[in-house]
Protein backbone atom coordinates (compact mmCIF):
# COMPACT_ATOMS: atom_id res chain seq x y z
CA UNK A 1 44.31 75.16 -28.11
CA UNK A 2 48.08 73.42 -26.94
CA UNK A 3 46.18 72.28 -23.77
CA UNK A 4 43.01 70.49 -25.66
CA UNK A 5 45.36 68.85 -28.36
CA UNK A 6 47.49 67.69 -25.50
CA UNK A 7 44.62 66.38 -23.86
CA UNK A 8 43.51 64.55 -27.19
CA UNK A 9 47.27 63.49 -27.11
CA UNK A 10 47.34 61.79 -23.62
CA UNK A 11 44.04 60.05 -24.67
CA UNK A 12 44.64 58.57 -27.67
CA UNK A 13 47.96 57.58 -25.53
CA UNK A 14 46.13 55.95 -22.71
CA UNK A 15 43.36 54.68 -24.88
CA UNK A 16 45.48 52.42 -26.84
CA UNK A 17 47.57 51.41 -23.49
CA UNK A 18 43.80 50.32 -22.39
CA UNK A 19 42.56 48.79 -25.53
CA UNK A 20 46.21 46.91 -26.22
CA UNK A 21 44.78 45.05 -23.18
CA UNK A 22 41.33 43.93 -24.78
CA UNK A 23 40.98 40.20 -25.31
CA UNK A 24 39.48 39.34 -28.33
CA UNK A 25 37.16 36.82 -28.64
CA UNK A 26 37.69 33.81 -30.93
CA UNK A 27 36.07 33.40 -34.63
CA UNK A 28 32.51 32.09 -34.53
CA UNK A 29 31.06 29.37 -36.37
CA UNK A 30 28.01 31.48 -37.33
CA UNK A 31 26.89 31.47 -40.35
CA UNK A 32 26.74 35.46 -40.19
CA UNK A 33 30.44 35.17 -38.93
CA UNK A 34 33.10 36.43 -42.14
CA UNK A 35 35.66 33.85 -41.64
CA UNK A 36 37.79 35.43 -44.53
CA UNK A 37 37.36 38.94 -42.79
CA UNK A 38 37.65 37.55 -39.28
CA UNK A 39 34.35 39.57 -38.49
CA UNK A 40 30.67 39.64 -37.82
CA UNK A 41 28.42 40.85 -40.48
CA UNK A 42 24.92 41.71 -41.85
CA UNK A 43 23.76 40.12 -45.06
CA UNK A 44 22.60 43.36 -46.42
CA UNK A 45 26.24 44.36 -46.93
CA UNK A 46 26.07 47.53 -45.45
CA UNK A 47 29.29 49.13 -44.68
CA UNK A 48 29.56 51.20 -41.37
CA UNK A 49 33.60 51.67 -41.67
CA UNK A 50 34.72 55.06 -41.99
CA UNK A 51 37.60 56.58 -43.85
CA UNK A 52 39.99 59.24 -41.61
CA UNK A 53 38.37 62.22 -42.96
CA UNK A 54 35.31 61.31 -42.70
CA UNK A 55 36.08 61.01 -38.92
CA UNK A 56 38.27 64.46 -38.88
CA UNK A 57 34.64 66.06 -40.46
CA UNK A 58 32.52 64.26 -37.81
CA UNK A 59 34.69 65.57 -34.94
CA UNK A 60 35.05 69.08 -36.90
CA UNK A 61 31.40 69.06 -37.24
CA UNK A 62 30.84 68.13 -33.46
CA UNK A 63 32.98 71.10 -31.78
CA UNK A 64 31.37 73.93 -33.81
CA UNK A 65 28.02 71.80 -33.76
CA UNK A 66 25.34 74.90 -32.39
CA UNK A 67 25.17 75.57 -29.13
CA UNK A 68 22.42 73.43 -26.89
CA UNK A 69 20.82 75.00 -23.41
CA UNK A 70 19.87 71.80 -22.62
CA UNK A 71 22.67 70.62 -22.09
CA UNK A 72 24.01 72.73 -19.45
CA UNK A 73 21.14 71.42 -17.06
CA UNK A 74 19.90 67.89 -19.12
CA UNK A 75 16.54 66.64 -19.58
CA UNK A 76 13.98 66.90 -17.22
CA UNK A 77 14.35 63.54 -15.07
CA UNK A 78 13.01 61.97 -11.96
CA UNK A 79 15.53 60.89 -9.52
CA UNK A 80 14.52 57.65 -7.88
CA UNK A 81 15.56 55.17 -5.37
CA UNK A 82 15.09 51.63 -3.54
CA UNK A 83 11.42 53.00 -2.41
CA UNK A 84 10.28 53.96 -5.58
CA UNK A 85 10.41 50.23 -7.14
CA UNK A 86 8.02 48.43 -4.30
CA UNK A 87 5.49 46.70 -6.22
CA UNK A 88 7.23 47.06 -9.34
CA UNK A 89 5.67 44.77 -11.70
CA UNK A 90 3.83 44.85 -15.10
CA UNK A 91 5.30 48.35 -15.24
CA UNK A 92 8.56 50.30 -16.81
CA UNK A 93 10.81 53.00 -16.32
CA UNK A 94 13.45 54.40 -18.67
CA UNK A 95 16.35 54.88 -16.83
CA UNK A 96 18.21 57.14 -19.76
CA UNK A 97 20.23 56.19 -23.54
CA UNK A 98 19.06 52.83 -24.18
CA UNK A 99 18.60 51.86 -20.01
CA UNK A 100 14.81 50.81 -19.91
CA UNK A 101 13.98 48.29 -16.58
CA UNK A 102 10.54 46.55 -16.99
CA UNK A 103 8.95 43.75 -14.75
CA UNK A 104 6.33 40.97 -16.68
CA UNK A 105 4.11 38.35 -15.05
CA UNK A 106 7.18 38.78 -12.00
CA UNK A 107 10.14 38.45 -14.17
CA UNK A 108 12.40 41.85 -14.30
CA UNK A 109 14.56 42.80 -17.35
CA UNK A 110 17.20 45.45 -17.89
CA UNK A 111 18.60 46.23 -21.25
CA UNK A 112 21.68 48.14 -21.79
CA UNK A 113 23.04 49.47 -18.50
CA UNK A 114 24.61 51.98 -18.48
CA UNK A 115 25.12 54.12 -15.60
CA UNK A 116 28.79 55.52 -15.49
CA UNK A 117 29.80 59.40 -16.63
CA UNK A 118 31.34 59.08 -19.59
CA UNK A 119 30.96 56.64 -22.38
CA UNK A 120 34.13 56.58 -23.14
CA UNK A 121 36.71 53.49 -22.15
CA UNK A 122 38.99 56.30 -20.42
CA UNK A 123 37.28 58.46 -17.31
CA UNK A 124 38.86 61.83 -18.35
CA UNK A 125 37.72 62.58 -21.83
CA UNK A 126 35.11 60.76 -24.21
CA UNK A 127 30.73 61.97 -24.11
CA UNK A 128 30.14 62.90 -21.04
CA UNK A 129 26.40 62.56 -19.36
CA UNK A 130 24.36 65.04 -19.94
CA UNK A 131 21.08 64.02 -18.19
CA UNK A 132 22.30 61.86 -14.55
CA UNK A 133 21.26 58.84 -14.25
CA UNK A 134 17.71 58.65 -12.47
CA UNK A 135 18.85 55.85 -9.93
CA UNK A 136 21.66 54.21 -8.84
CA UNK A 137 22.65 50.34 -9.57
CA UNK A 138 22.17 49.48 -5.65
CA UNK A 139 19.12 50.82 -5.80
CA UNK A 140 17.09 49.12 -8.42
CA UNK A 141 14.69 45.86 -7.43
CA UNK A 142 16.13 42.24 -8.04
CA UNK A 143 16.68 41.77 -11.76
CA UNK A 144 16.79 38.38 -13.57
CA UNK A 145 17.75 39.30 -17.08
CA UNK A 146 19.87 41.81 -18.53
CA UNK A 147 19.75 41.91 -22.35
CA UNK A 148 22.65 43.70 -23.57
CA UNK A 149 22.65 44.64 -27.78
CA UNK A 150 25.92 45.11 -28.14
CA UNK A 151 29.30 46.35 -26.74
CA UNK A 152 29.78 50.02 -28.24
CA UNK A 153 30.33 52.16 -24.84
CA UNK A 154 27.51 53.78 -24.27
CA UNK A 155 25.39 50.32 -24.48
CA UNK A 156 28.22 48.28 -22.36
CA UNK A 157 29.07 49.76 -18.82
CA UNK A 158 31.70 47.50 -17.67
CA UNK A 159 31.17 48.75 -14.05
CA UNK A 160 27.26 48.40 -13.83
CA UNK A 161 27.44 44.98 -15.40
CA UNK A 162 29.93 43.82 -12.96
CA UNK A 163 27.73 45.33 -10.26
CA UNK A 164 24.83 43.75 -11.18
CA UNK A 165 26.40 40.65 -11.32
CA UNK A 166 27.43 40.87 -7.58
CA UNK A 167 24.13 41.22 -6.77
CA UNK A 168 22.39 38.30 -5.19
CA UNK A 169 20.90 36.78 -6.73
CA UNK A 170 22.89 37.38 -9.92
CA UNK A 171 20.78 38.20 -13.06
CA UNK A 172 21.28 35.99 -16.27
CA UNK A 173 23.12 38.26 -18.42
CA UNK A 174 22.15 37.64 -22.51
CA UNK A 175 24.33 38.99 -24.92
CA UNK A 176 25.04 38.37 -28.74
CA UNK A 177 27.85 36.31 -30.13
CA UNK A 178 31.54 36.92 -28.54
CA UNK A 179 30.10 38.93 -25.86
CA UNK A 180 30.16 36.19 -23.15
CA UNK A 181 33.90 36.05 -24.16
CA UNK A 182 34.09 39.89 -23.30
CA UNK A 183 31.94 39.25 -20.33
CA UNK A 184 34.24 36.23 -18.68
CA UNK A 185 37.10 38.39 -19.00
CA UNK A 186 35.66 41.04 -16.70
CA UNK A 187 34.92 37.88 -14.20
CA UNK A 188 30.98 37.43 -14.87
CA UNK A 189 31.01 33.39 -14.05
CA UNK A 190 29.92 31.33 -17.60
CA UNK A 191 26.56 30.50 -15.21
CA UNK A 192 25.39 33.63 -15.96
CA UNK A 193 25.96 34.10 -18.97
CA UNK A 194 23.91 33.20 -22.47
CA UNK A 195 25.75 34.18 -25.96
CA UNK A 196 22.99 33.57 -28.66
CA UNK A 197 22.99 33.89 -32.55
CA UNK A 198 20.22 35.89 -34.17
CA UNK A 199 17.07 34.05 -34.15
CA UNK A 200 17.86 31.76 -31.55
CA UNK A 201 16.12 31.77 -28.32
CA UNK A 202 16.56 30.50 -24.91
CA UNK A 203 13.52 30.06 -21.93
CA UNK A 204 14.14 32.23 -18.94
CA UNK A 205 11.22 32.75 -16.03
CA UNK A 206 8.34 31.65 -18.04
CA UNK A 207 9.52 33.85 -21.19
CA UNK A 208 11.02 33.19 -24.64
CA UNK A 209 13.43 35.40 -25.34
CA UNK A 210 15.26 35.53 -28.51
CA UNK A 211 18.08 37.67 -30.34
CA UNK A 212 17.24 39.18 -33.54
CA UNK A 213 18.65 40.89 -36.43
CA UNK A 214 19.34 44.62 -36.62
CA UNK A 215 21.71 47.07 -38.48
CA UNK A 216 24.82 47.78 -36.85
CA UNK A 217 28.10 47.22 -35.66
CA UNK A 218 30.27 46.70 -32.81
CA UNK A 219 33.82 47.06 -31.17
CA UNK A 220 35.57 48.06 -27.87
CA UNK A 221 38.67 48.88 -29.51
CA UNK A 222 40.24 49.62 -33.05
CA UNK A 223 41.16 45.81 -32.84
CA UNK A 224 38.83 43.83 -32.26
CA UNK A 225 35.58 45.77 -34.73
CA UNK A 226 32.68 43.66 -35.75
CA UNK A 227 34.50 40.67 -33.89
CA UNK A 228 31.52 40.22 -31.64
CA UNK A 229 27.94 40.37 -32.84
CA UNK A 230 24.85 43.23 -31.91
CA UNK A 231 21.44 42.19 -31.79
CA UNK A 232 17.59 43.31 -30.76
CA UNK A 233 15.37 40.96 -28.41
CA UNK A 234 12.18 39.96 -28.48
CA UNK A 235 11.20 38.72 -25.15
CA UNK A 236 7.49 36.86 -25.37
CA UNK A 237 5.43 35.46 -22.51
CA UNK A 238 2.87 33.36 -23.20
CA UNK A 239 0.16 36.50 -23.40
CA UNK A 240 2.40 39.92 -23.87
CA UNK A 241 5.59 40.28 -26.11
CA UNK A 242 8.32 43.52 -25.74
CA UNK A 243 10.69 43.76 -28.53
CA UNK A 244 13.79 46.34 -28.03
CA UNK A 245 15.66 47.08 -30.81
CA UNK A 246 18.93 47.78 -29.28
CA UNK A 247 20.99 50.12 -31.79
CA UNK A 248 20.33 50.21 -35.58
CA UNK A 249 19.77 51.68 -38.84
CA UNK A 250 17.04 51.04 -41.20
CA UNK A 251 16.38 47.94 -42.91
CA UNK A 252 13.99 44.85 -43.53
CA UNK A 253 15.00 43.44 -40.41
CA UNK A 254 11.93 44.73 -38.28
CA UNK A 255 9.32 43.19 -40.83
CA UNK A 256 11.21 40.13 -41.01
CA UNK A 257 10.97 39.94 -36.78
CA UNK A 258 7.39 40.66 -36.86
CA UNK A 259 6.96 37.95 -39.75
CA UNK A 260 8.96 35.49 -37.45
CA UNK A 261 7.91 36.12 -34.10
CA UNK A 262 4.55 38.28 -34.41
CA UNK A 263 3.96 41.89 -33.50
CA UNK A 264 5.17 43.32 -30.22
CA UNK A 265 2.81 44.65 -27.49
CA UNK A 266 5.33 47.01 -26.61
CA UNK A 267 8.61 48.21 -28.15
CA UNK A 268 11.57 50.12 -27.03
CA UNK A 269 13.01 52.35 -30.29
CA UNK A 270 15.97 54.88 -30.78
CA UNK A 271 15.09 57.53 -32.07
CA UNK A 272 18.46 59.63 -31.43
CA UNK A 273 22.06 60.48 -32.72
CA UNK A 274 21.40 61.00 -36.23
CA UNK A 275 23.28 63.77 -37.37
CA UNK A 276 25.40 64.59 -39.37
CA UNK A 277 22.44 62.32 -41.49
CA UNK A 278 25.67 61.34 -44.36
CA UNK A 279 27.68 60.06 -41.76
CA UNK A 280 24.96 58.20 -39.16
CA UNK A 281 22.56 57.08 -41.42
CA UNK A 282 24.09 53.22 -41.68
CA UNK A 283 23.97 53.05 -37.77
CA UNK A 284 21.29 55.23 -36.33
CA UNK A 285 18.11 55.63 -37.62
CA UNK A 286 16.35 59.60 -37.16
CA UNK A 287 12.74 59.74 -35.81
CA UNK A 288 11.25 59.35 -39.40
CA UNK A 289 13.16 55.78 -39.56
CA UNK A 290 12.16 55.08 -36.03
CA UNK A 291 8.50 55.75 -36.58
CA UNK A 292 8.80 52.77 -39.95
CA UNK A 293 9.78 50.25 -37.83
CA UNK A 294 7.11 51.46 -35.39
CA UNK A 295 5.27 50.83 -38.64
CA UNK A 296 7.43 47.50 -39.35
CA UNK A 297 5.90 45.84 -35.91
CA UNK A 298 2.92 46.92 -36.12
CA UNK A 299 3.49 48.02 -32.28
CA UNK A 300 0.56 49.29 -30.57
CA UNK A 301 2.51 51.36 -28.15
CA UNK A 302 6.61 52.23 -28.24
CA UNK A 303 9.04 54.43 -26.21
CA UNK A 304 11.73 56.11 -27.53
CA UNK A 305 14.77 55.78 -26.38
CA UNK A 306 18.77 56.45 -27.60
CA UNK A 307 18.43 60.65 -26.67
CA UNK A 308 18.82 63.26 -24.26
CA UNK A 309 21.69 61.54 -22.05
CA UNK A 310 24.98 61.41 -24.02
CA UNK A 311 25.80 64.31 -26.53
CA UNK A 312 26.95 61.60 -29.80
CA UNK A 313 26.50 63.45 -32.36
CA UNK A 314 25.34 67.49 -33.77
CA UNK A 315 21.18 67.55 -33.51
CA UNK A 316 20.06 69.46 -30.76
CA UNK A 317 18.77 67.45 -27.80
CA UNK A 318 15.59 68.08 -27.57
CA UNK A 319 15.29 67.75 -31.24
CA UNK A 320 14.36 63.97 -31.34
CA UNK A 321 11.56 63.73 -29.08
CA UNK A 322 9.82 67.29 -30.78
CA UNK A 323 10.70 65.83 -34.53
CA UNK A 324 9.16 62.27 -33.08
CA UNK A 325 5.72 64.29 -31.19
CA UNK A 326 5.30 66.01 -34.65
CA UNK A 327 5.23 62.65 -36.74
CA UNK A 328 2.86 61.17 -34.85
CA UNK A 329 0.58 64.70 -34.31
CA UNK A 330 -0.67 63.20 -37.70
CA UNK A 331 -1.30 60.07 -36.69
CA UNK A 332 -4.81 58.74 -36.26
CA UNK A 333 -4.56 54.81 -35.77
CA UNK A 334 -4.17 55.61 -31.81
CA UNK A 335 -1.44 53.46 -31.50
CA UNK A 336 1.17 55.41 -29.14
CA UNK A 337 5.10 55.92 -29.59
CA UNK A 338 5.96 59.13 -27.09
CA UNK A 339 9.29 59.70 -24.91
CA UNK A 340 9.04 59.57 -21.24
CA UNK A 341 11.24 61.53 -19.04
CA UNK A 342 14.04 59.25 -17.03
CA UNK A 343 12.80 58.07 -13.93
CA UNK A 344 9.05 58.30 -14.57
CA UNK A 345 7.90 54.66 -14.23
CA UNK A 346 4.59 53.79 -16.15
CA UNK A 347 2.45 50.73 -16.27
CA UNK A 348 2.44 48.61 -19.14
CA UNK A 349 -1.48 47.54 -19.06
């Protein structure tokens, strides 16, 4: 017991010598930009902040949470590399969390990298993988946008981002609000990167791809929470559309995007890290709320995503994907929202 509370000891130690080094990004102009709180926010007024014992519960409740054999040997995944993406195009592969890489009409897109051990910003402690990662940065086929939702750790891999950005070519990197801030100060050249509002849109390789409203919140340190925005994206070629959602909890926000911008043809959900349900509910939705925005789309065919990589919170791991196969068991519309293990690529027509 001394030696784990002296480990929790050096971190908190070297996580506020790391965080006291954060720049945070200026106050926005947006009109979902708190100028009085100095913070994004979401017009539903939802609150995501959490008092200290709620957080002393949460991290009670996560080291007696039940014990998991899965994660002693992961998910079942498909390691991959540089051969196994010839001829990758009008196909997708989920590469783990919220990682999927997908290829339209020739343009590639990667949302949420994340490839490093740990989500955590210090090596040593912090959720560590469960399932590896199915390939390796290098190894992945030229990619010309990276959509990122938001900066939370296990959606914002500060080393894969600035490897992909020394690829060449570079990819365009689009983030929400205050991100390209975030994403100068780690040396990503302005060139590259696209900071958008929700609901506006940019053109990128033949595609319109705009940031949209979701249910969350977002920080890299205890100073600088909520000071940058988080977003979904709908990316829409002239024939095909892919929506991901990025991280969120439930709301109106997934009829409103299909009212806006029409109904995907294919979606990328979470459908993980729900549990403790009092404590997650405001930020995560569970497979029941993933399946209503399935609804909310009116998607003809989704992946979940969001599980079986990190272990965030106290459900099981393979609890998502069986509560998620049992919804949909009843289903008879034969539209299609299944889990895919990492590293199995799939077509997308």
């Amino acid at each position: 017991m001394f030696l784990r509370l002296t480990l929790i000891l050096v971190a908190v130690i070297t996580t506020g010598l790391v965080v006291s080094c954060i720049a945070v990004p200026p106050p926005s102009n947006s009109p979902h930009f708190n100028l009085e709180k100095g913070q994004f926010e979401h017009p539903n007024g939802v609150s995501h902040a959490k008092s200290p014992g709620q957080l002393f519960g949460f991290a009670r409740q996560m080291w007696s949470r039940a014990e998991d054999p899965t994660e002693r040997t992961g998910i079942d995944y498909q390691a991959l590399n540089a051969e196994d993406f010839v001829g990758f195009d009008n196909k997708a592969v989920w590469l783990g969390h919220s990682t999927v890489l997908l290829s339209v009409e020739g343009l590639t897109l990667l949302t949420d990298p994340i490839f490093e051990r740990r989500a955590s910003p210090v090596g040593f402690l912090g959720p560590a993988r469960v399932t590896p990662a199915p390939a390796k940065v290098e190894d992945l086929p030229p990619i010309d946008i990276v959509m990122i939702s938001h900066a939370h750790y296990d959606h914002l891999d500060k080393a894969a981002i600035k490897q992909l950005a020394a690829r060449r070519p570079a990819p365009q990197f689009l983030v929400p609000l205050g991100m390209d801030y975030v994403l100068h100060q780690w040396g990503i050249a302005p060139e590259f990167v696209t900071a958008l509002d929700w609901w506006q849109s940019v053109e990128r390789g033949g595609a319109t791809i705009t940031a949209t409203p979701v249910q969350h919140w977002s920080n890299r340190s205890p100073f600088d929470r909520n000071k940058t925005l988080w977003a979904g994206w709908m990316v829409q070629w002239p024939q095909w559309k892919f929506y991901f959602a990025g991280d969120t909890g439930y709301s109106q926000d997934f009829v409103d995007t299909r009212e806006r911008l029409g109904a995907p043809d294919f979606a990328a959900i979470p459908i993980g890290a729900y549990l403790p349900r009092d404590f997650m509910k405001n930020s995560h939705v569970n497979p029941e709320e993933a399946v209503q925005i399935f609804d909310d789309l009116r998607v003809p065919q989704a992946l979940g995503v969001h599980w079986g990589t990190y272990k965030l919170t106290t459900e099981l791991m393979m609890d998502p994907p069986q509560r998620l196969a049992d919804l949909m068991a009843e289903r008879e519309d034969g539209r299609r929202f299944w889990v895919r293990k990492p590293g199995e690529i799939f077509s997308l027509r």
